[in-house]
N, C-alpha and C. Protein backbone atom coordinates (compact mmCIF):
# COMPACT_ATOMS: atom_id res chain seq x y z
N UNK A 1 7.39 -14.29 -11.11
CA UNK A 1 6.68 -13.04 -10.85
C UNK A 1 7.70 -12.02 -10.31
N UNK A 2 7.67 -11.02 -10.56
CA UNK A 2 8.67 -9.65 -10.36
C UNK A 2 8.12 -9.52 -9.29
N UNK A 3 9.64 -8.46 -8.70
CA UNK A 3 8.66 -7.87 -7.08
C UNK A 3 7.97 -7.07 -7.14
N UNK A 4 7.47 -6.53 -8.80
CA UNK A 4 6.46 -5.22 -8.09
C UNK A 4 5.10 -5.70 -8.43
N UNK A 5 4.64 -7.25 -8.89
CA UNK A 5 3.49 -7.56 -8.98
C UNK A 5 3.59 -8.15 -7.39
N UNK A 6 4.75 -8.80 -6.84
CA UNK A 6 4.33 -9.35 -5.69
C UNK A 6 3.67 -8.39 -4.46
N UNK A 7 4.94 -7.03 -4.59
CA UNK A 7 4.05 -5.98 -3.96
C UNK A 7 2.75 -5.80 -3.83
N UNK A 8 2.09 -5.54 -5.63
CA UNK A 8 1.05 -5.19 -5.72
C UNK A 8 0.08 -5.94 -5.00
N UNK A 9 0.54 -7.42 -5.45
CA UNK A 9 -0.54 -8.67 -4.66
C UNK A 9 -0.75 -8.08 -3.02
N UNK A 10 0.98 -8.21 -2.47
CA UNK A 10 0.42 -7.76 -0.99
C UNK A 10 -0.24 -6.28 -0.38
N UNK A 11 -0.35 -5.20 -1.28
CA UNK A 11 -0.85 -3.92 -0.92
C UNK A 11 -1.98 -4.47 -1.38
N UNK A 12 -3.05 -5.00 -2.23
CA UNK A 12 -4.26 -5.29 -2.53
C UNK A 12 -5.01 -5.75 -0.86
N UNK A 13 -3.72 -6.82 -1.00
CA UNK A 13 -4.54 -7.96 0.86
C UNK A 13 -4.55 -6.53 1.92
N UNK A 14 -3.44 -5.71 2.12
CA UNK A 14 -3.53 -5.28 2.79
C UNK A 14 -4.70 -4.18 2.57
N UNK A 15 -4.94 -3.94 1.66
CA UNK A 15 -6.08 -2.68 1.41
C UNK A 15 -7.52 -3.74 1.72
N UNK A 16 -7.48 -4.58 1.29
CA UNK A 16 -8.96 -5.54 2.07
C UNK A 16 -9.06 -5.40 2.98
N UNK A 17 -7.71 -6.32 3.89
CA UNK A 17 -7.57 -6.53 5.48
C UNK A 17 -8.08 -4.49 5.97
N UNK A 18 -7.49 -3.63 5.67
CA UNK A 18 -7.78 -2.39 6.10
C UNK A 18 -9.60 -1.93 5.97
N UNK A 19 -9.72 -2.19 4.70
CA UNK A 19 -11.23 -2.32 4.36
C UNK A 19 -12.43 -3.04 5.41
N UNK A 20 -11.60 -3.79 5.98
CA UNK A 20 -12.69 -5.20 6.99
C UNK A 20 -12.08 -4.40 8.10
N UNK A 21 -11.08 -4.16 8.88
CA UNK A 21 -10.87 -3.36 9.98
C UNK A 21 -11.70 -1.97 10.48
N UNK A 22 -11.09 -0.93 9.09
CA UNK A 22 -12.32 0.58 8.92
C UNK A 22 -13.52 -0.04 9.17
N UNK A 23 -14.43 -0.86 8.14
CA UNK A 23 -15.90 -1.25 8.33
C UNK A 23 -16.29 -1.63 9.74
N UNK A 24 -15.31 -2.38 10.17
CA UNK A 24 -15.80 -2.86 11.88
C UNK A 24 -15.36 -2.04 12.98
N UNK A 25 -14.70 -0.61 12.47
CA UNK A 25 -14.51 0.40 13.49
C UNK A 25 -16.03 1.25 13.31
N UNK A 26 -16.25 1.14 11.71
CA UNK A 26 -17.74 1.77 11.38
C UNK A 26 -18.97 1.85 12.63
N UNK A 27 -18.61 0.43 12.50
CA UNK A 27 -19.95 -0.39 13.06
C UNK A 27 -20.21 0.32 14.42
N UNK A 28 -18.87 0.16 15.19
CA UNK A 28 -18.52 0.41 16.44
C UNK A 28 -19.18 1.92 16.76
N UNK A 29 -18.84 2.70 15.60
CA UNK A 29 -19.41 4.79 15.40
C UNK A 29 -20.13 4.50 15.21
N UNK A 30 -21.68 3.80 14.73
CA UNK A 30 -22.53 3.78 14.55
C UNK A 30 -23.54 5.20 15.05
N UNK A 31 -23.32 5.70 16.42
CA UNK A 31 -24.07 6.24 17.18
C UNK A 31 -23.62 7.52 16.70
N UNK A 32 -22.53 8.09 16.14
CA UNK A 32 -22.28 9.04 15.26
C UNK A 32 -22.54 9.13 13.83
N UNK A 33 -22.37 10.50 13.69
CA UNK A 33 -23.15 10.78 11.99
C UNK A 33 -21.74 10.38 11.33
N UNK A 34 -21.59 9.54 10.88
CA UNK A 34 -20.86 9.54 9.85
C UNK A 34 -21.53 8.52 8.72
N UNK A 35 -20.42 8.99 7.38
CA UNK A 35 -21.17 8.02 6.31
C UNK A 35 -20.41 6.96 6.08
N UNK A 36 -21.57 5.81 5.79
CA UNK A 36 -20.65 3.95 5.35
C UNK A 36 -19.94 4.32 4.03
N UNK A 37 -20.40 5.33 3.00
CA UNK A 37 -19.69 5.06 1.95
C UNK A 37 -18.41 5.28 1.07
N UNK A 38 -18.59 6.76 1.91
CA UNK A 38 -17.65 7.86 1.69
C UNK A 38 -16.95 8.26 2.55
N UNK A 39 -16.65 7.89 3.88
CA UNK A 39 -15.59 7.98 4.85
C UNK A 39 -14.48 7.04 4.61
N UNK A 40 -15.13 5.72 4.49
CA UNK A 40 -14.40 4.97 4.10
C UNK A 40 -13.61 4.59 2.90
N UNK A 41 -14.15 5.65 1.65
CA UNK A 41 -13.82 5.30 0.72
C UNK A 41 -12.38 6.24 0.37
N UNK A 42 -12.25 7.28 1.55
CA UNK A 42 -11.73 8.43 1.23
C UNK A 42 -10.15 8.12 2.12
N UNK A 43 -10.87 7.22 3.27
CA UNK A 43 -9.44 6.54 3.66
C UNK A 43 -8.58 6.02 3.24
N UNK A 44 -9.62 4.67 2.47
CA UNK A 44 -8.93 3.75 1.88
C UNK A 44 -8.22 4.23 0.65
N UNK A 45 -8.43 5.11 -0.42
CA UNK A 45 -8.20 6.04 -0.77
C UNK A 45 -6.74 6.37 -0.66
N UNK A 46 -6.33 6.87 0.54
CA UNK A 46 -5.46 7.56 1.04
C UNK A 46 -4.07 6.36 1.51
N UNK A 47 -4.68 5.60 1.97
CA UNK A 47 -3.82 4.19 2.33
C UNK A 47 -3.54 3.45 1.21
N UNK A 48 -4.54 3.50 -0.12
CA UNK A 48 -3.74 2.45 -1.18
C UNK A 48 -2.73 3.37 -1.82
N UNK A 49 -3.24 4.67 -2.02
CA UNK A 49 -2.09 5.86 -2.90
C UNK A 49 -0.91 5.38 -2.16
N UNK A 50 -0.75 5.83 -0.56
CA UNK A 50 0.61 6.02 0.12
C UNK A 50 1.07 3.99 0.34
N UNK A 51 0.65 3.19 -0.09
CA UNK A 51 0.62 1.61 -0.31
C UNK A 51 1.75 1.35 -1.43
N UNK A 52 0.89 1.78 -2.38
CA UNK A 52 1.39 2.40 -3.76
C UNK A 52 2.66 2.01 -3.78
N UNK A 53 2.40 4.31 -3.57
CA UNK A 53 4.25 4.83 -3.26
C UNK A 53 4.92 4.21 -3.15
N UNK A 54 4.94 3.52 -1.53
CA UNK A 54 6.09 2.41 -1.20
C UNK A 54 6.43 1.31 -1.91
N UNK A 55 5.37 0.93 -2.87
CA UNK A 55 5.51 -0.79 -3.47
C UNK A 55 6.23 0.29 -4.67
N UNK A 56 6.11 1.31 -5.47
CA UNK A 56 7.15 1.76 -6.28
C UNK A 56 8.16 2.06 -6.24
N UNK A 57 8.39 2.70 -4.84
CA UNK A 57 9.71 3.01 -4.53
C UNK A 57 10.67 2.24 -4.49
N UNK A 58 9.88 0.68 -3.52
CA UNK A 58 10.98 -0.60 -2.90
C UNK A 58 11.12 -1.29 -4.86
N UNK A 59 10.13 -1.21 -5.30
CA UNK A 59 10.30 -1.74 -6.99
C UNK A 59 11.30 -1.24 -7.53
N UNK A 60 11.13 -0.18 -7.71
CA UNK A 60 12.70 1.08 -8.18
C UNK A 60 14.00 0.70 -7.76
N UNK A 61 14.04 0.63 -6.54
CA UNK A 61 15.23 0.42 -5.60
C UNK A 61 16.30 -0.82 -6.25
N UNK A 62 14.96 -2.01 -5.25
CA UNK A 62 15.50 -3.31 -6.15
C UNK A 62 15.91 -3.83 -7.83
N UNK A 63 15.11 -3.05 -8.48
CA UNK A 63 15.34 -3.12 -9.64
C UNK A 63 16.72 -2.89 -10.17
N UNK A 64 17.34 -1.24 -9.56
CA UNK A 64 18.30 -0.85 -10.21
C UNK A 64 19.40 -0.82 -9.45
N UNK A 65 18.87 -1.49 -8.34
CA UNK A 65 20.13 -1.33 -7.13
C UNK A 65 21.88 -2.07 -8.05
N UNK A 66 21.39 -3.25 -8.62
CA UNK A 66 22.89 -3.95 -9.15
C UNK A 66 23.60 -2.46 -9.87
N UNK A 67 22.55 -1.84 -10.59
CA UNK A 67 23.34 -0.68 -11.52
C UNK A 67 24.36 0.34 -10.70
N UNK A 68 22.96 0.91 -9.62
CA UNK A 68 23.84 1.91 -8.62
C UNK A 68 24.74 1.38 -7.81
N UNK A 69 25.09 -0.25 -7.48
CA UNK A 69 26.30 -0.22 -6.75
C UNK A 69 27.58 -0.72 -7.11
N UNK A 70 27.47 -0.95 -8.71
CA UNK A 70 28.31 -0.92 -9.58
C UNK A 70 28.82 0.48 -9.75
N UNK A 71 27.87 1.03 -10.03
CA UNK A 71 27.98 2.93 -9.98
C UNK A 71 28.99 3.70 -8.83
N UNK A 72 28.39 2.49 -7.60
CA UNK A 72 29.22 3.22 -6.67
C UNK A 72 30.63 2.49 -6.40
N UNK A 73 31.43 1.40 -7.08
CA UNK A 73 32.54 0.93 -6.85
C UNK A 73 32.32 -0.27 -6.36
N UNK A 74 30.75 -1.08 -6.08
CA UNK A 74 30.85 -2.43 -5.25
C UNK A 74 30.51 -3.12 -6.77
N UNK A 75 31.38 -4.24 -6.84
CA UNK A 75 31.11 -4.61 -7.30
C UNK A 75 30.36 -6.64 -7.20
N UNK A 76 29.22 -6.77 -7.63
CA UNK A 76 28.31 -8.04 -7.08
C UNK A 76 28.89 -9.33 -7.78
């Protein structure tokens, strides 16, 4: 398995684990107006995009790193 499915695997757990955390901060606001469906959905949302990013970026990196440090005179 490549590292950017392994990424993916671990940004998934972590977007659950975040999912079960938000919901049981929910619970906690209860006594405030907010909504179960769409507060949370808008977070999580926001945490898998920027999840993402990083699992593409570190994918990118590793991928082509042998190229760029050949590029840069090291050679592996």
């Amino acid at each position: 398995m490549d590292i950017f499915n392994t990424l993916l695997i671990i940004l998934f757990v972590a977007t659950a684990i975040f999912y079960i955390i938000f919901f049981s901060f929910i619970y906690y606001w209860h006594l405030k107006k907010t909504s179960f469906v769409v507060v949370p959905a808008i977070f999580t949302f926001e945490f898998f995009l920027t999840g993402f990013l990083i699992v593409v970026i570190v994918s990118l990196v590793l991928n082509y790193a042998p190229y760029l440090l050949k590029l840069g005179g090291f050679n592996l």
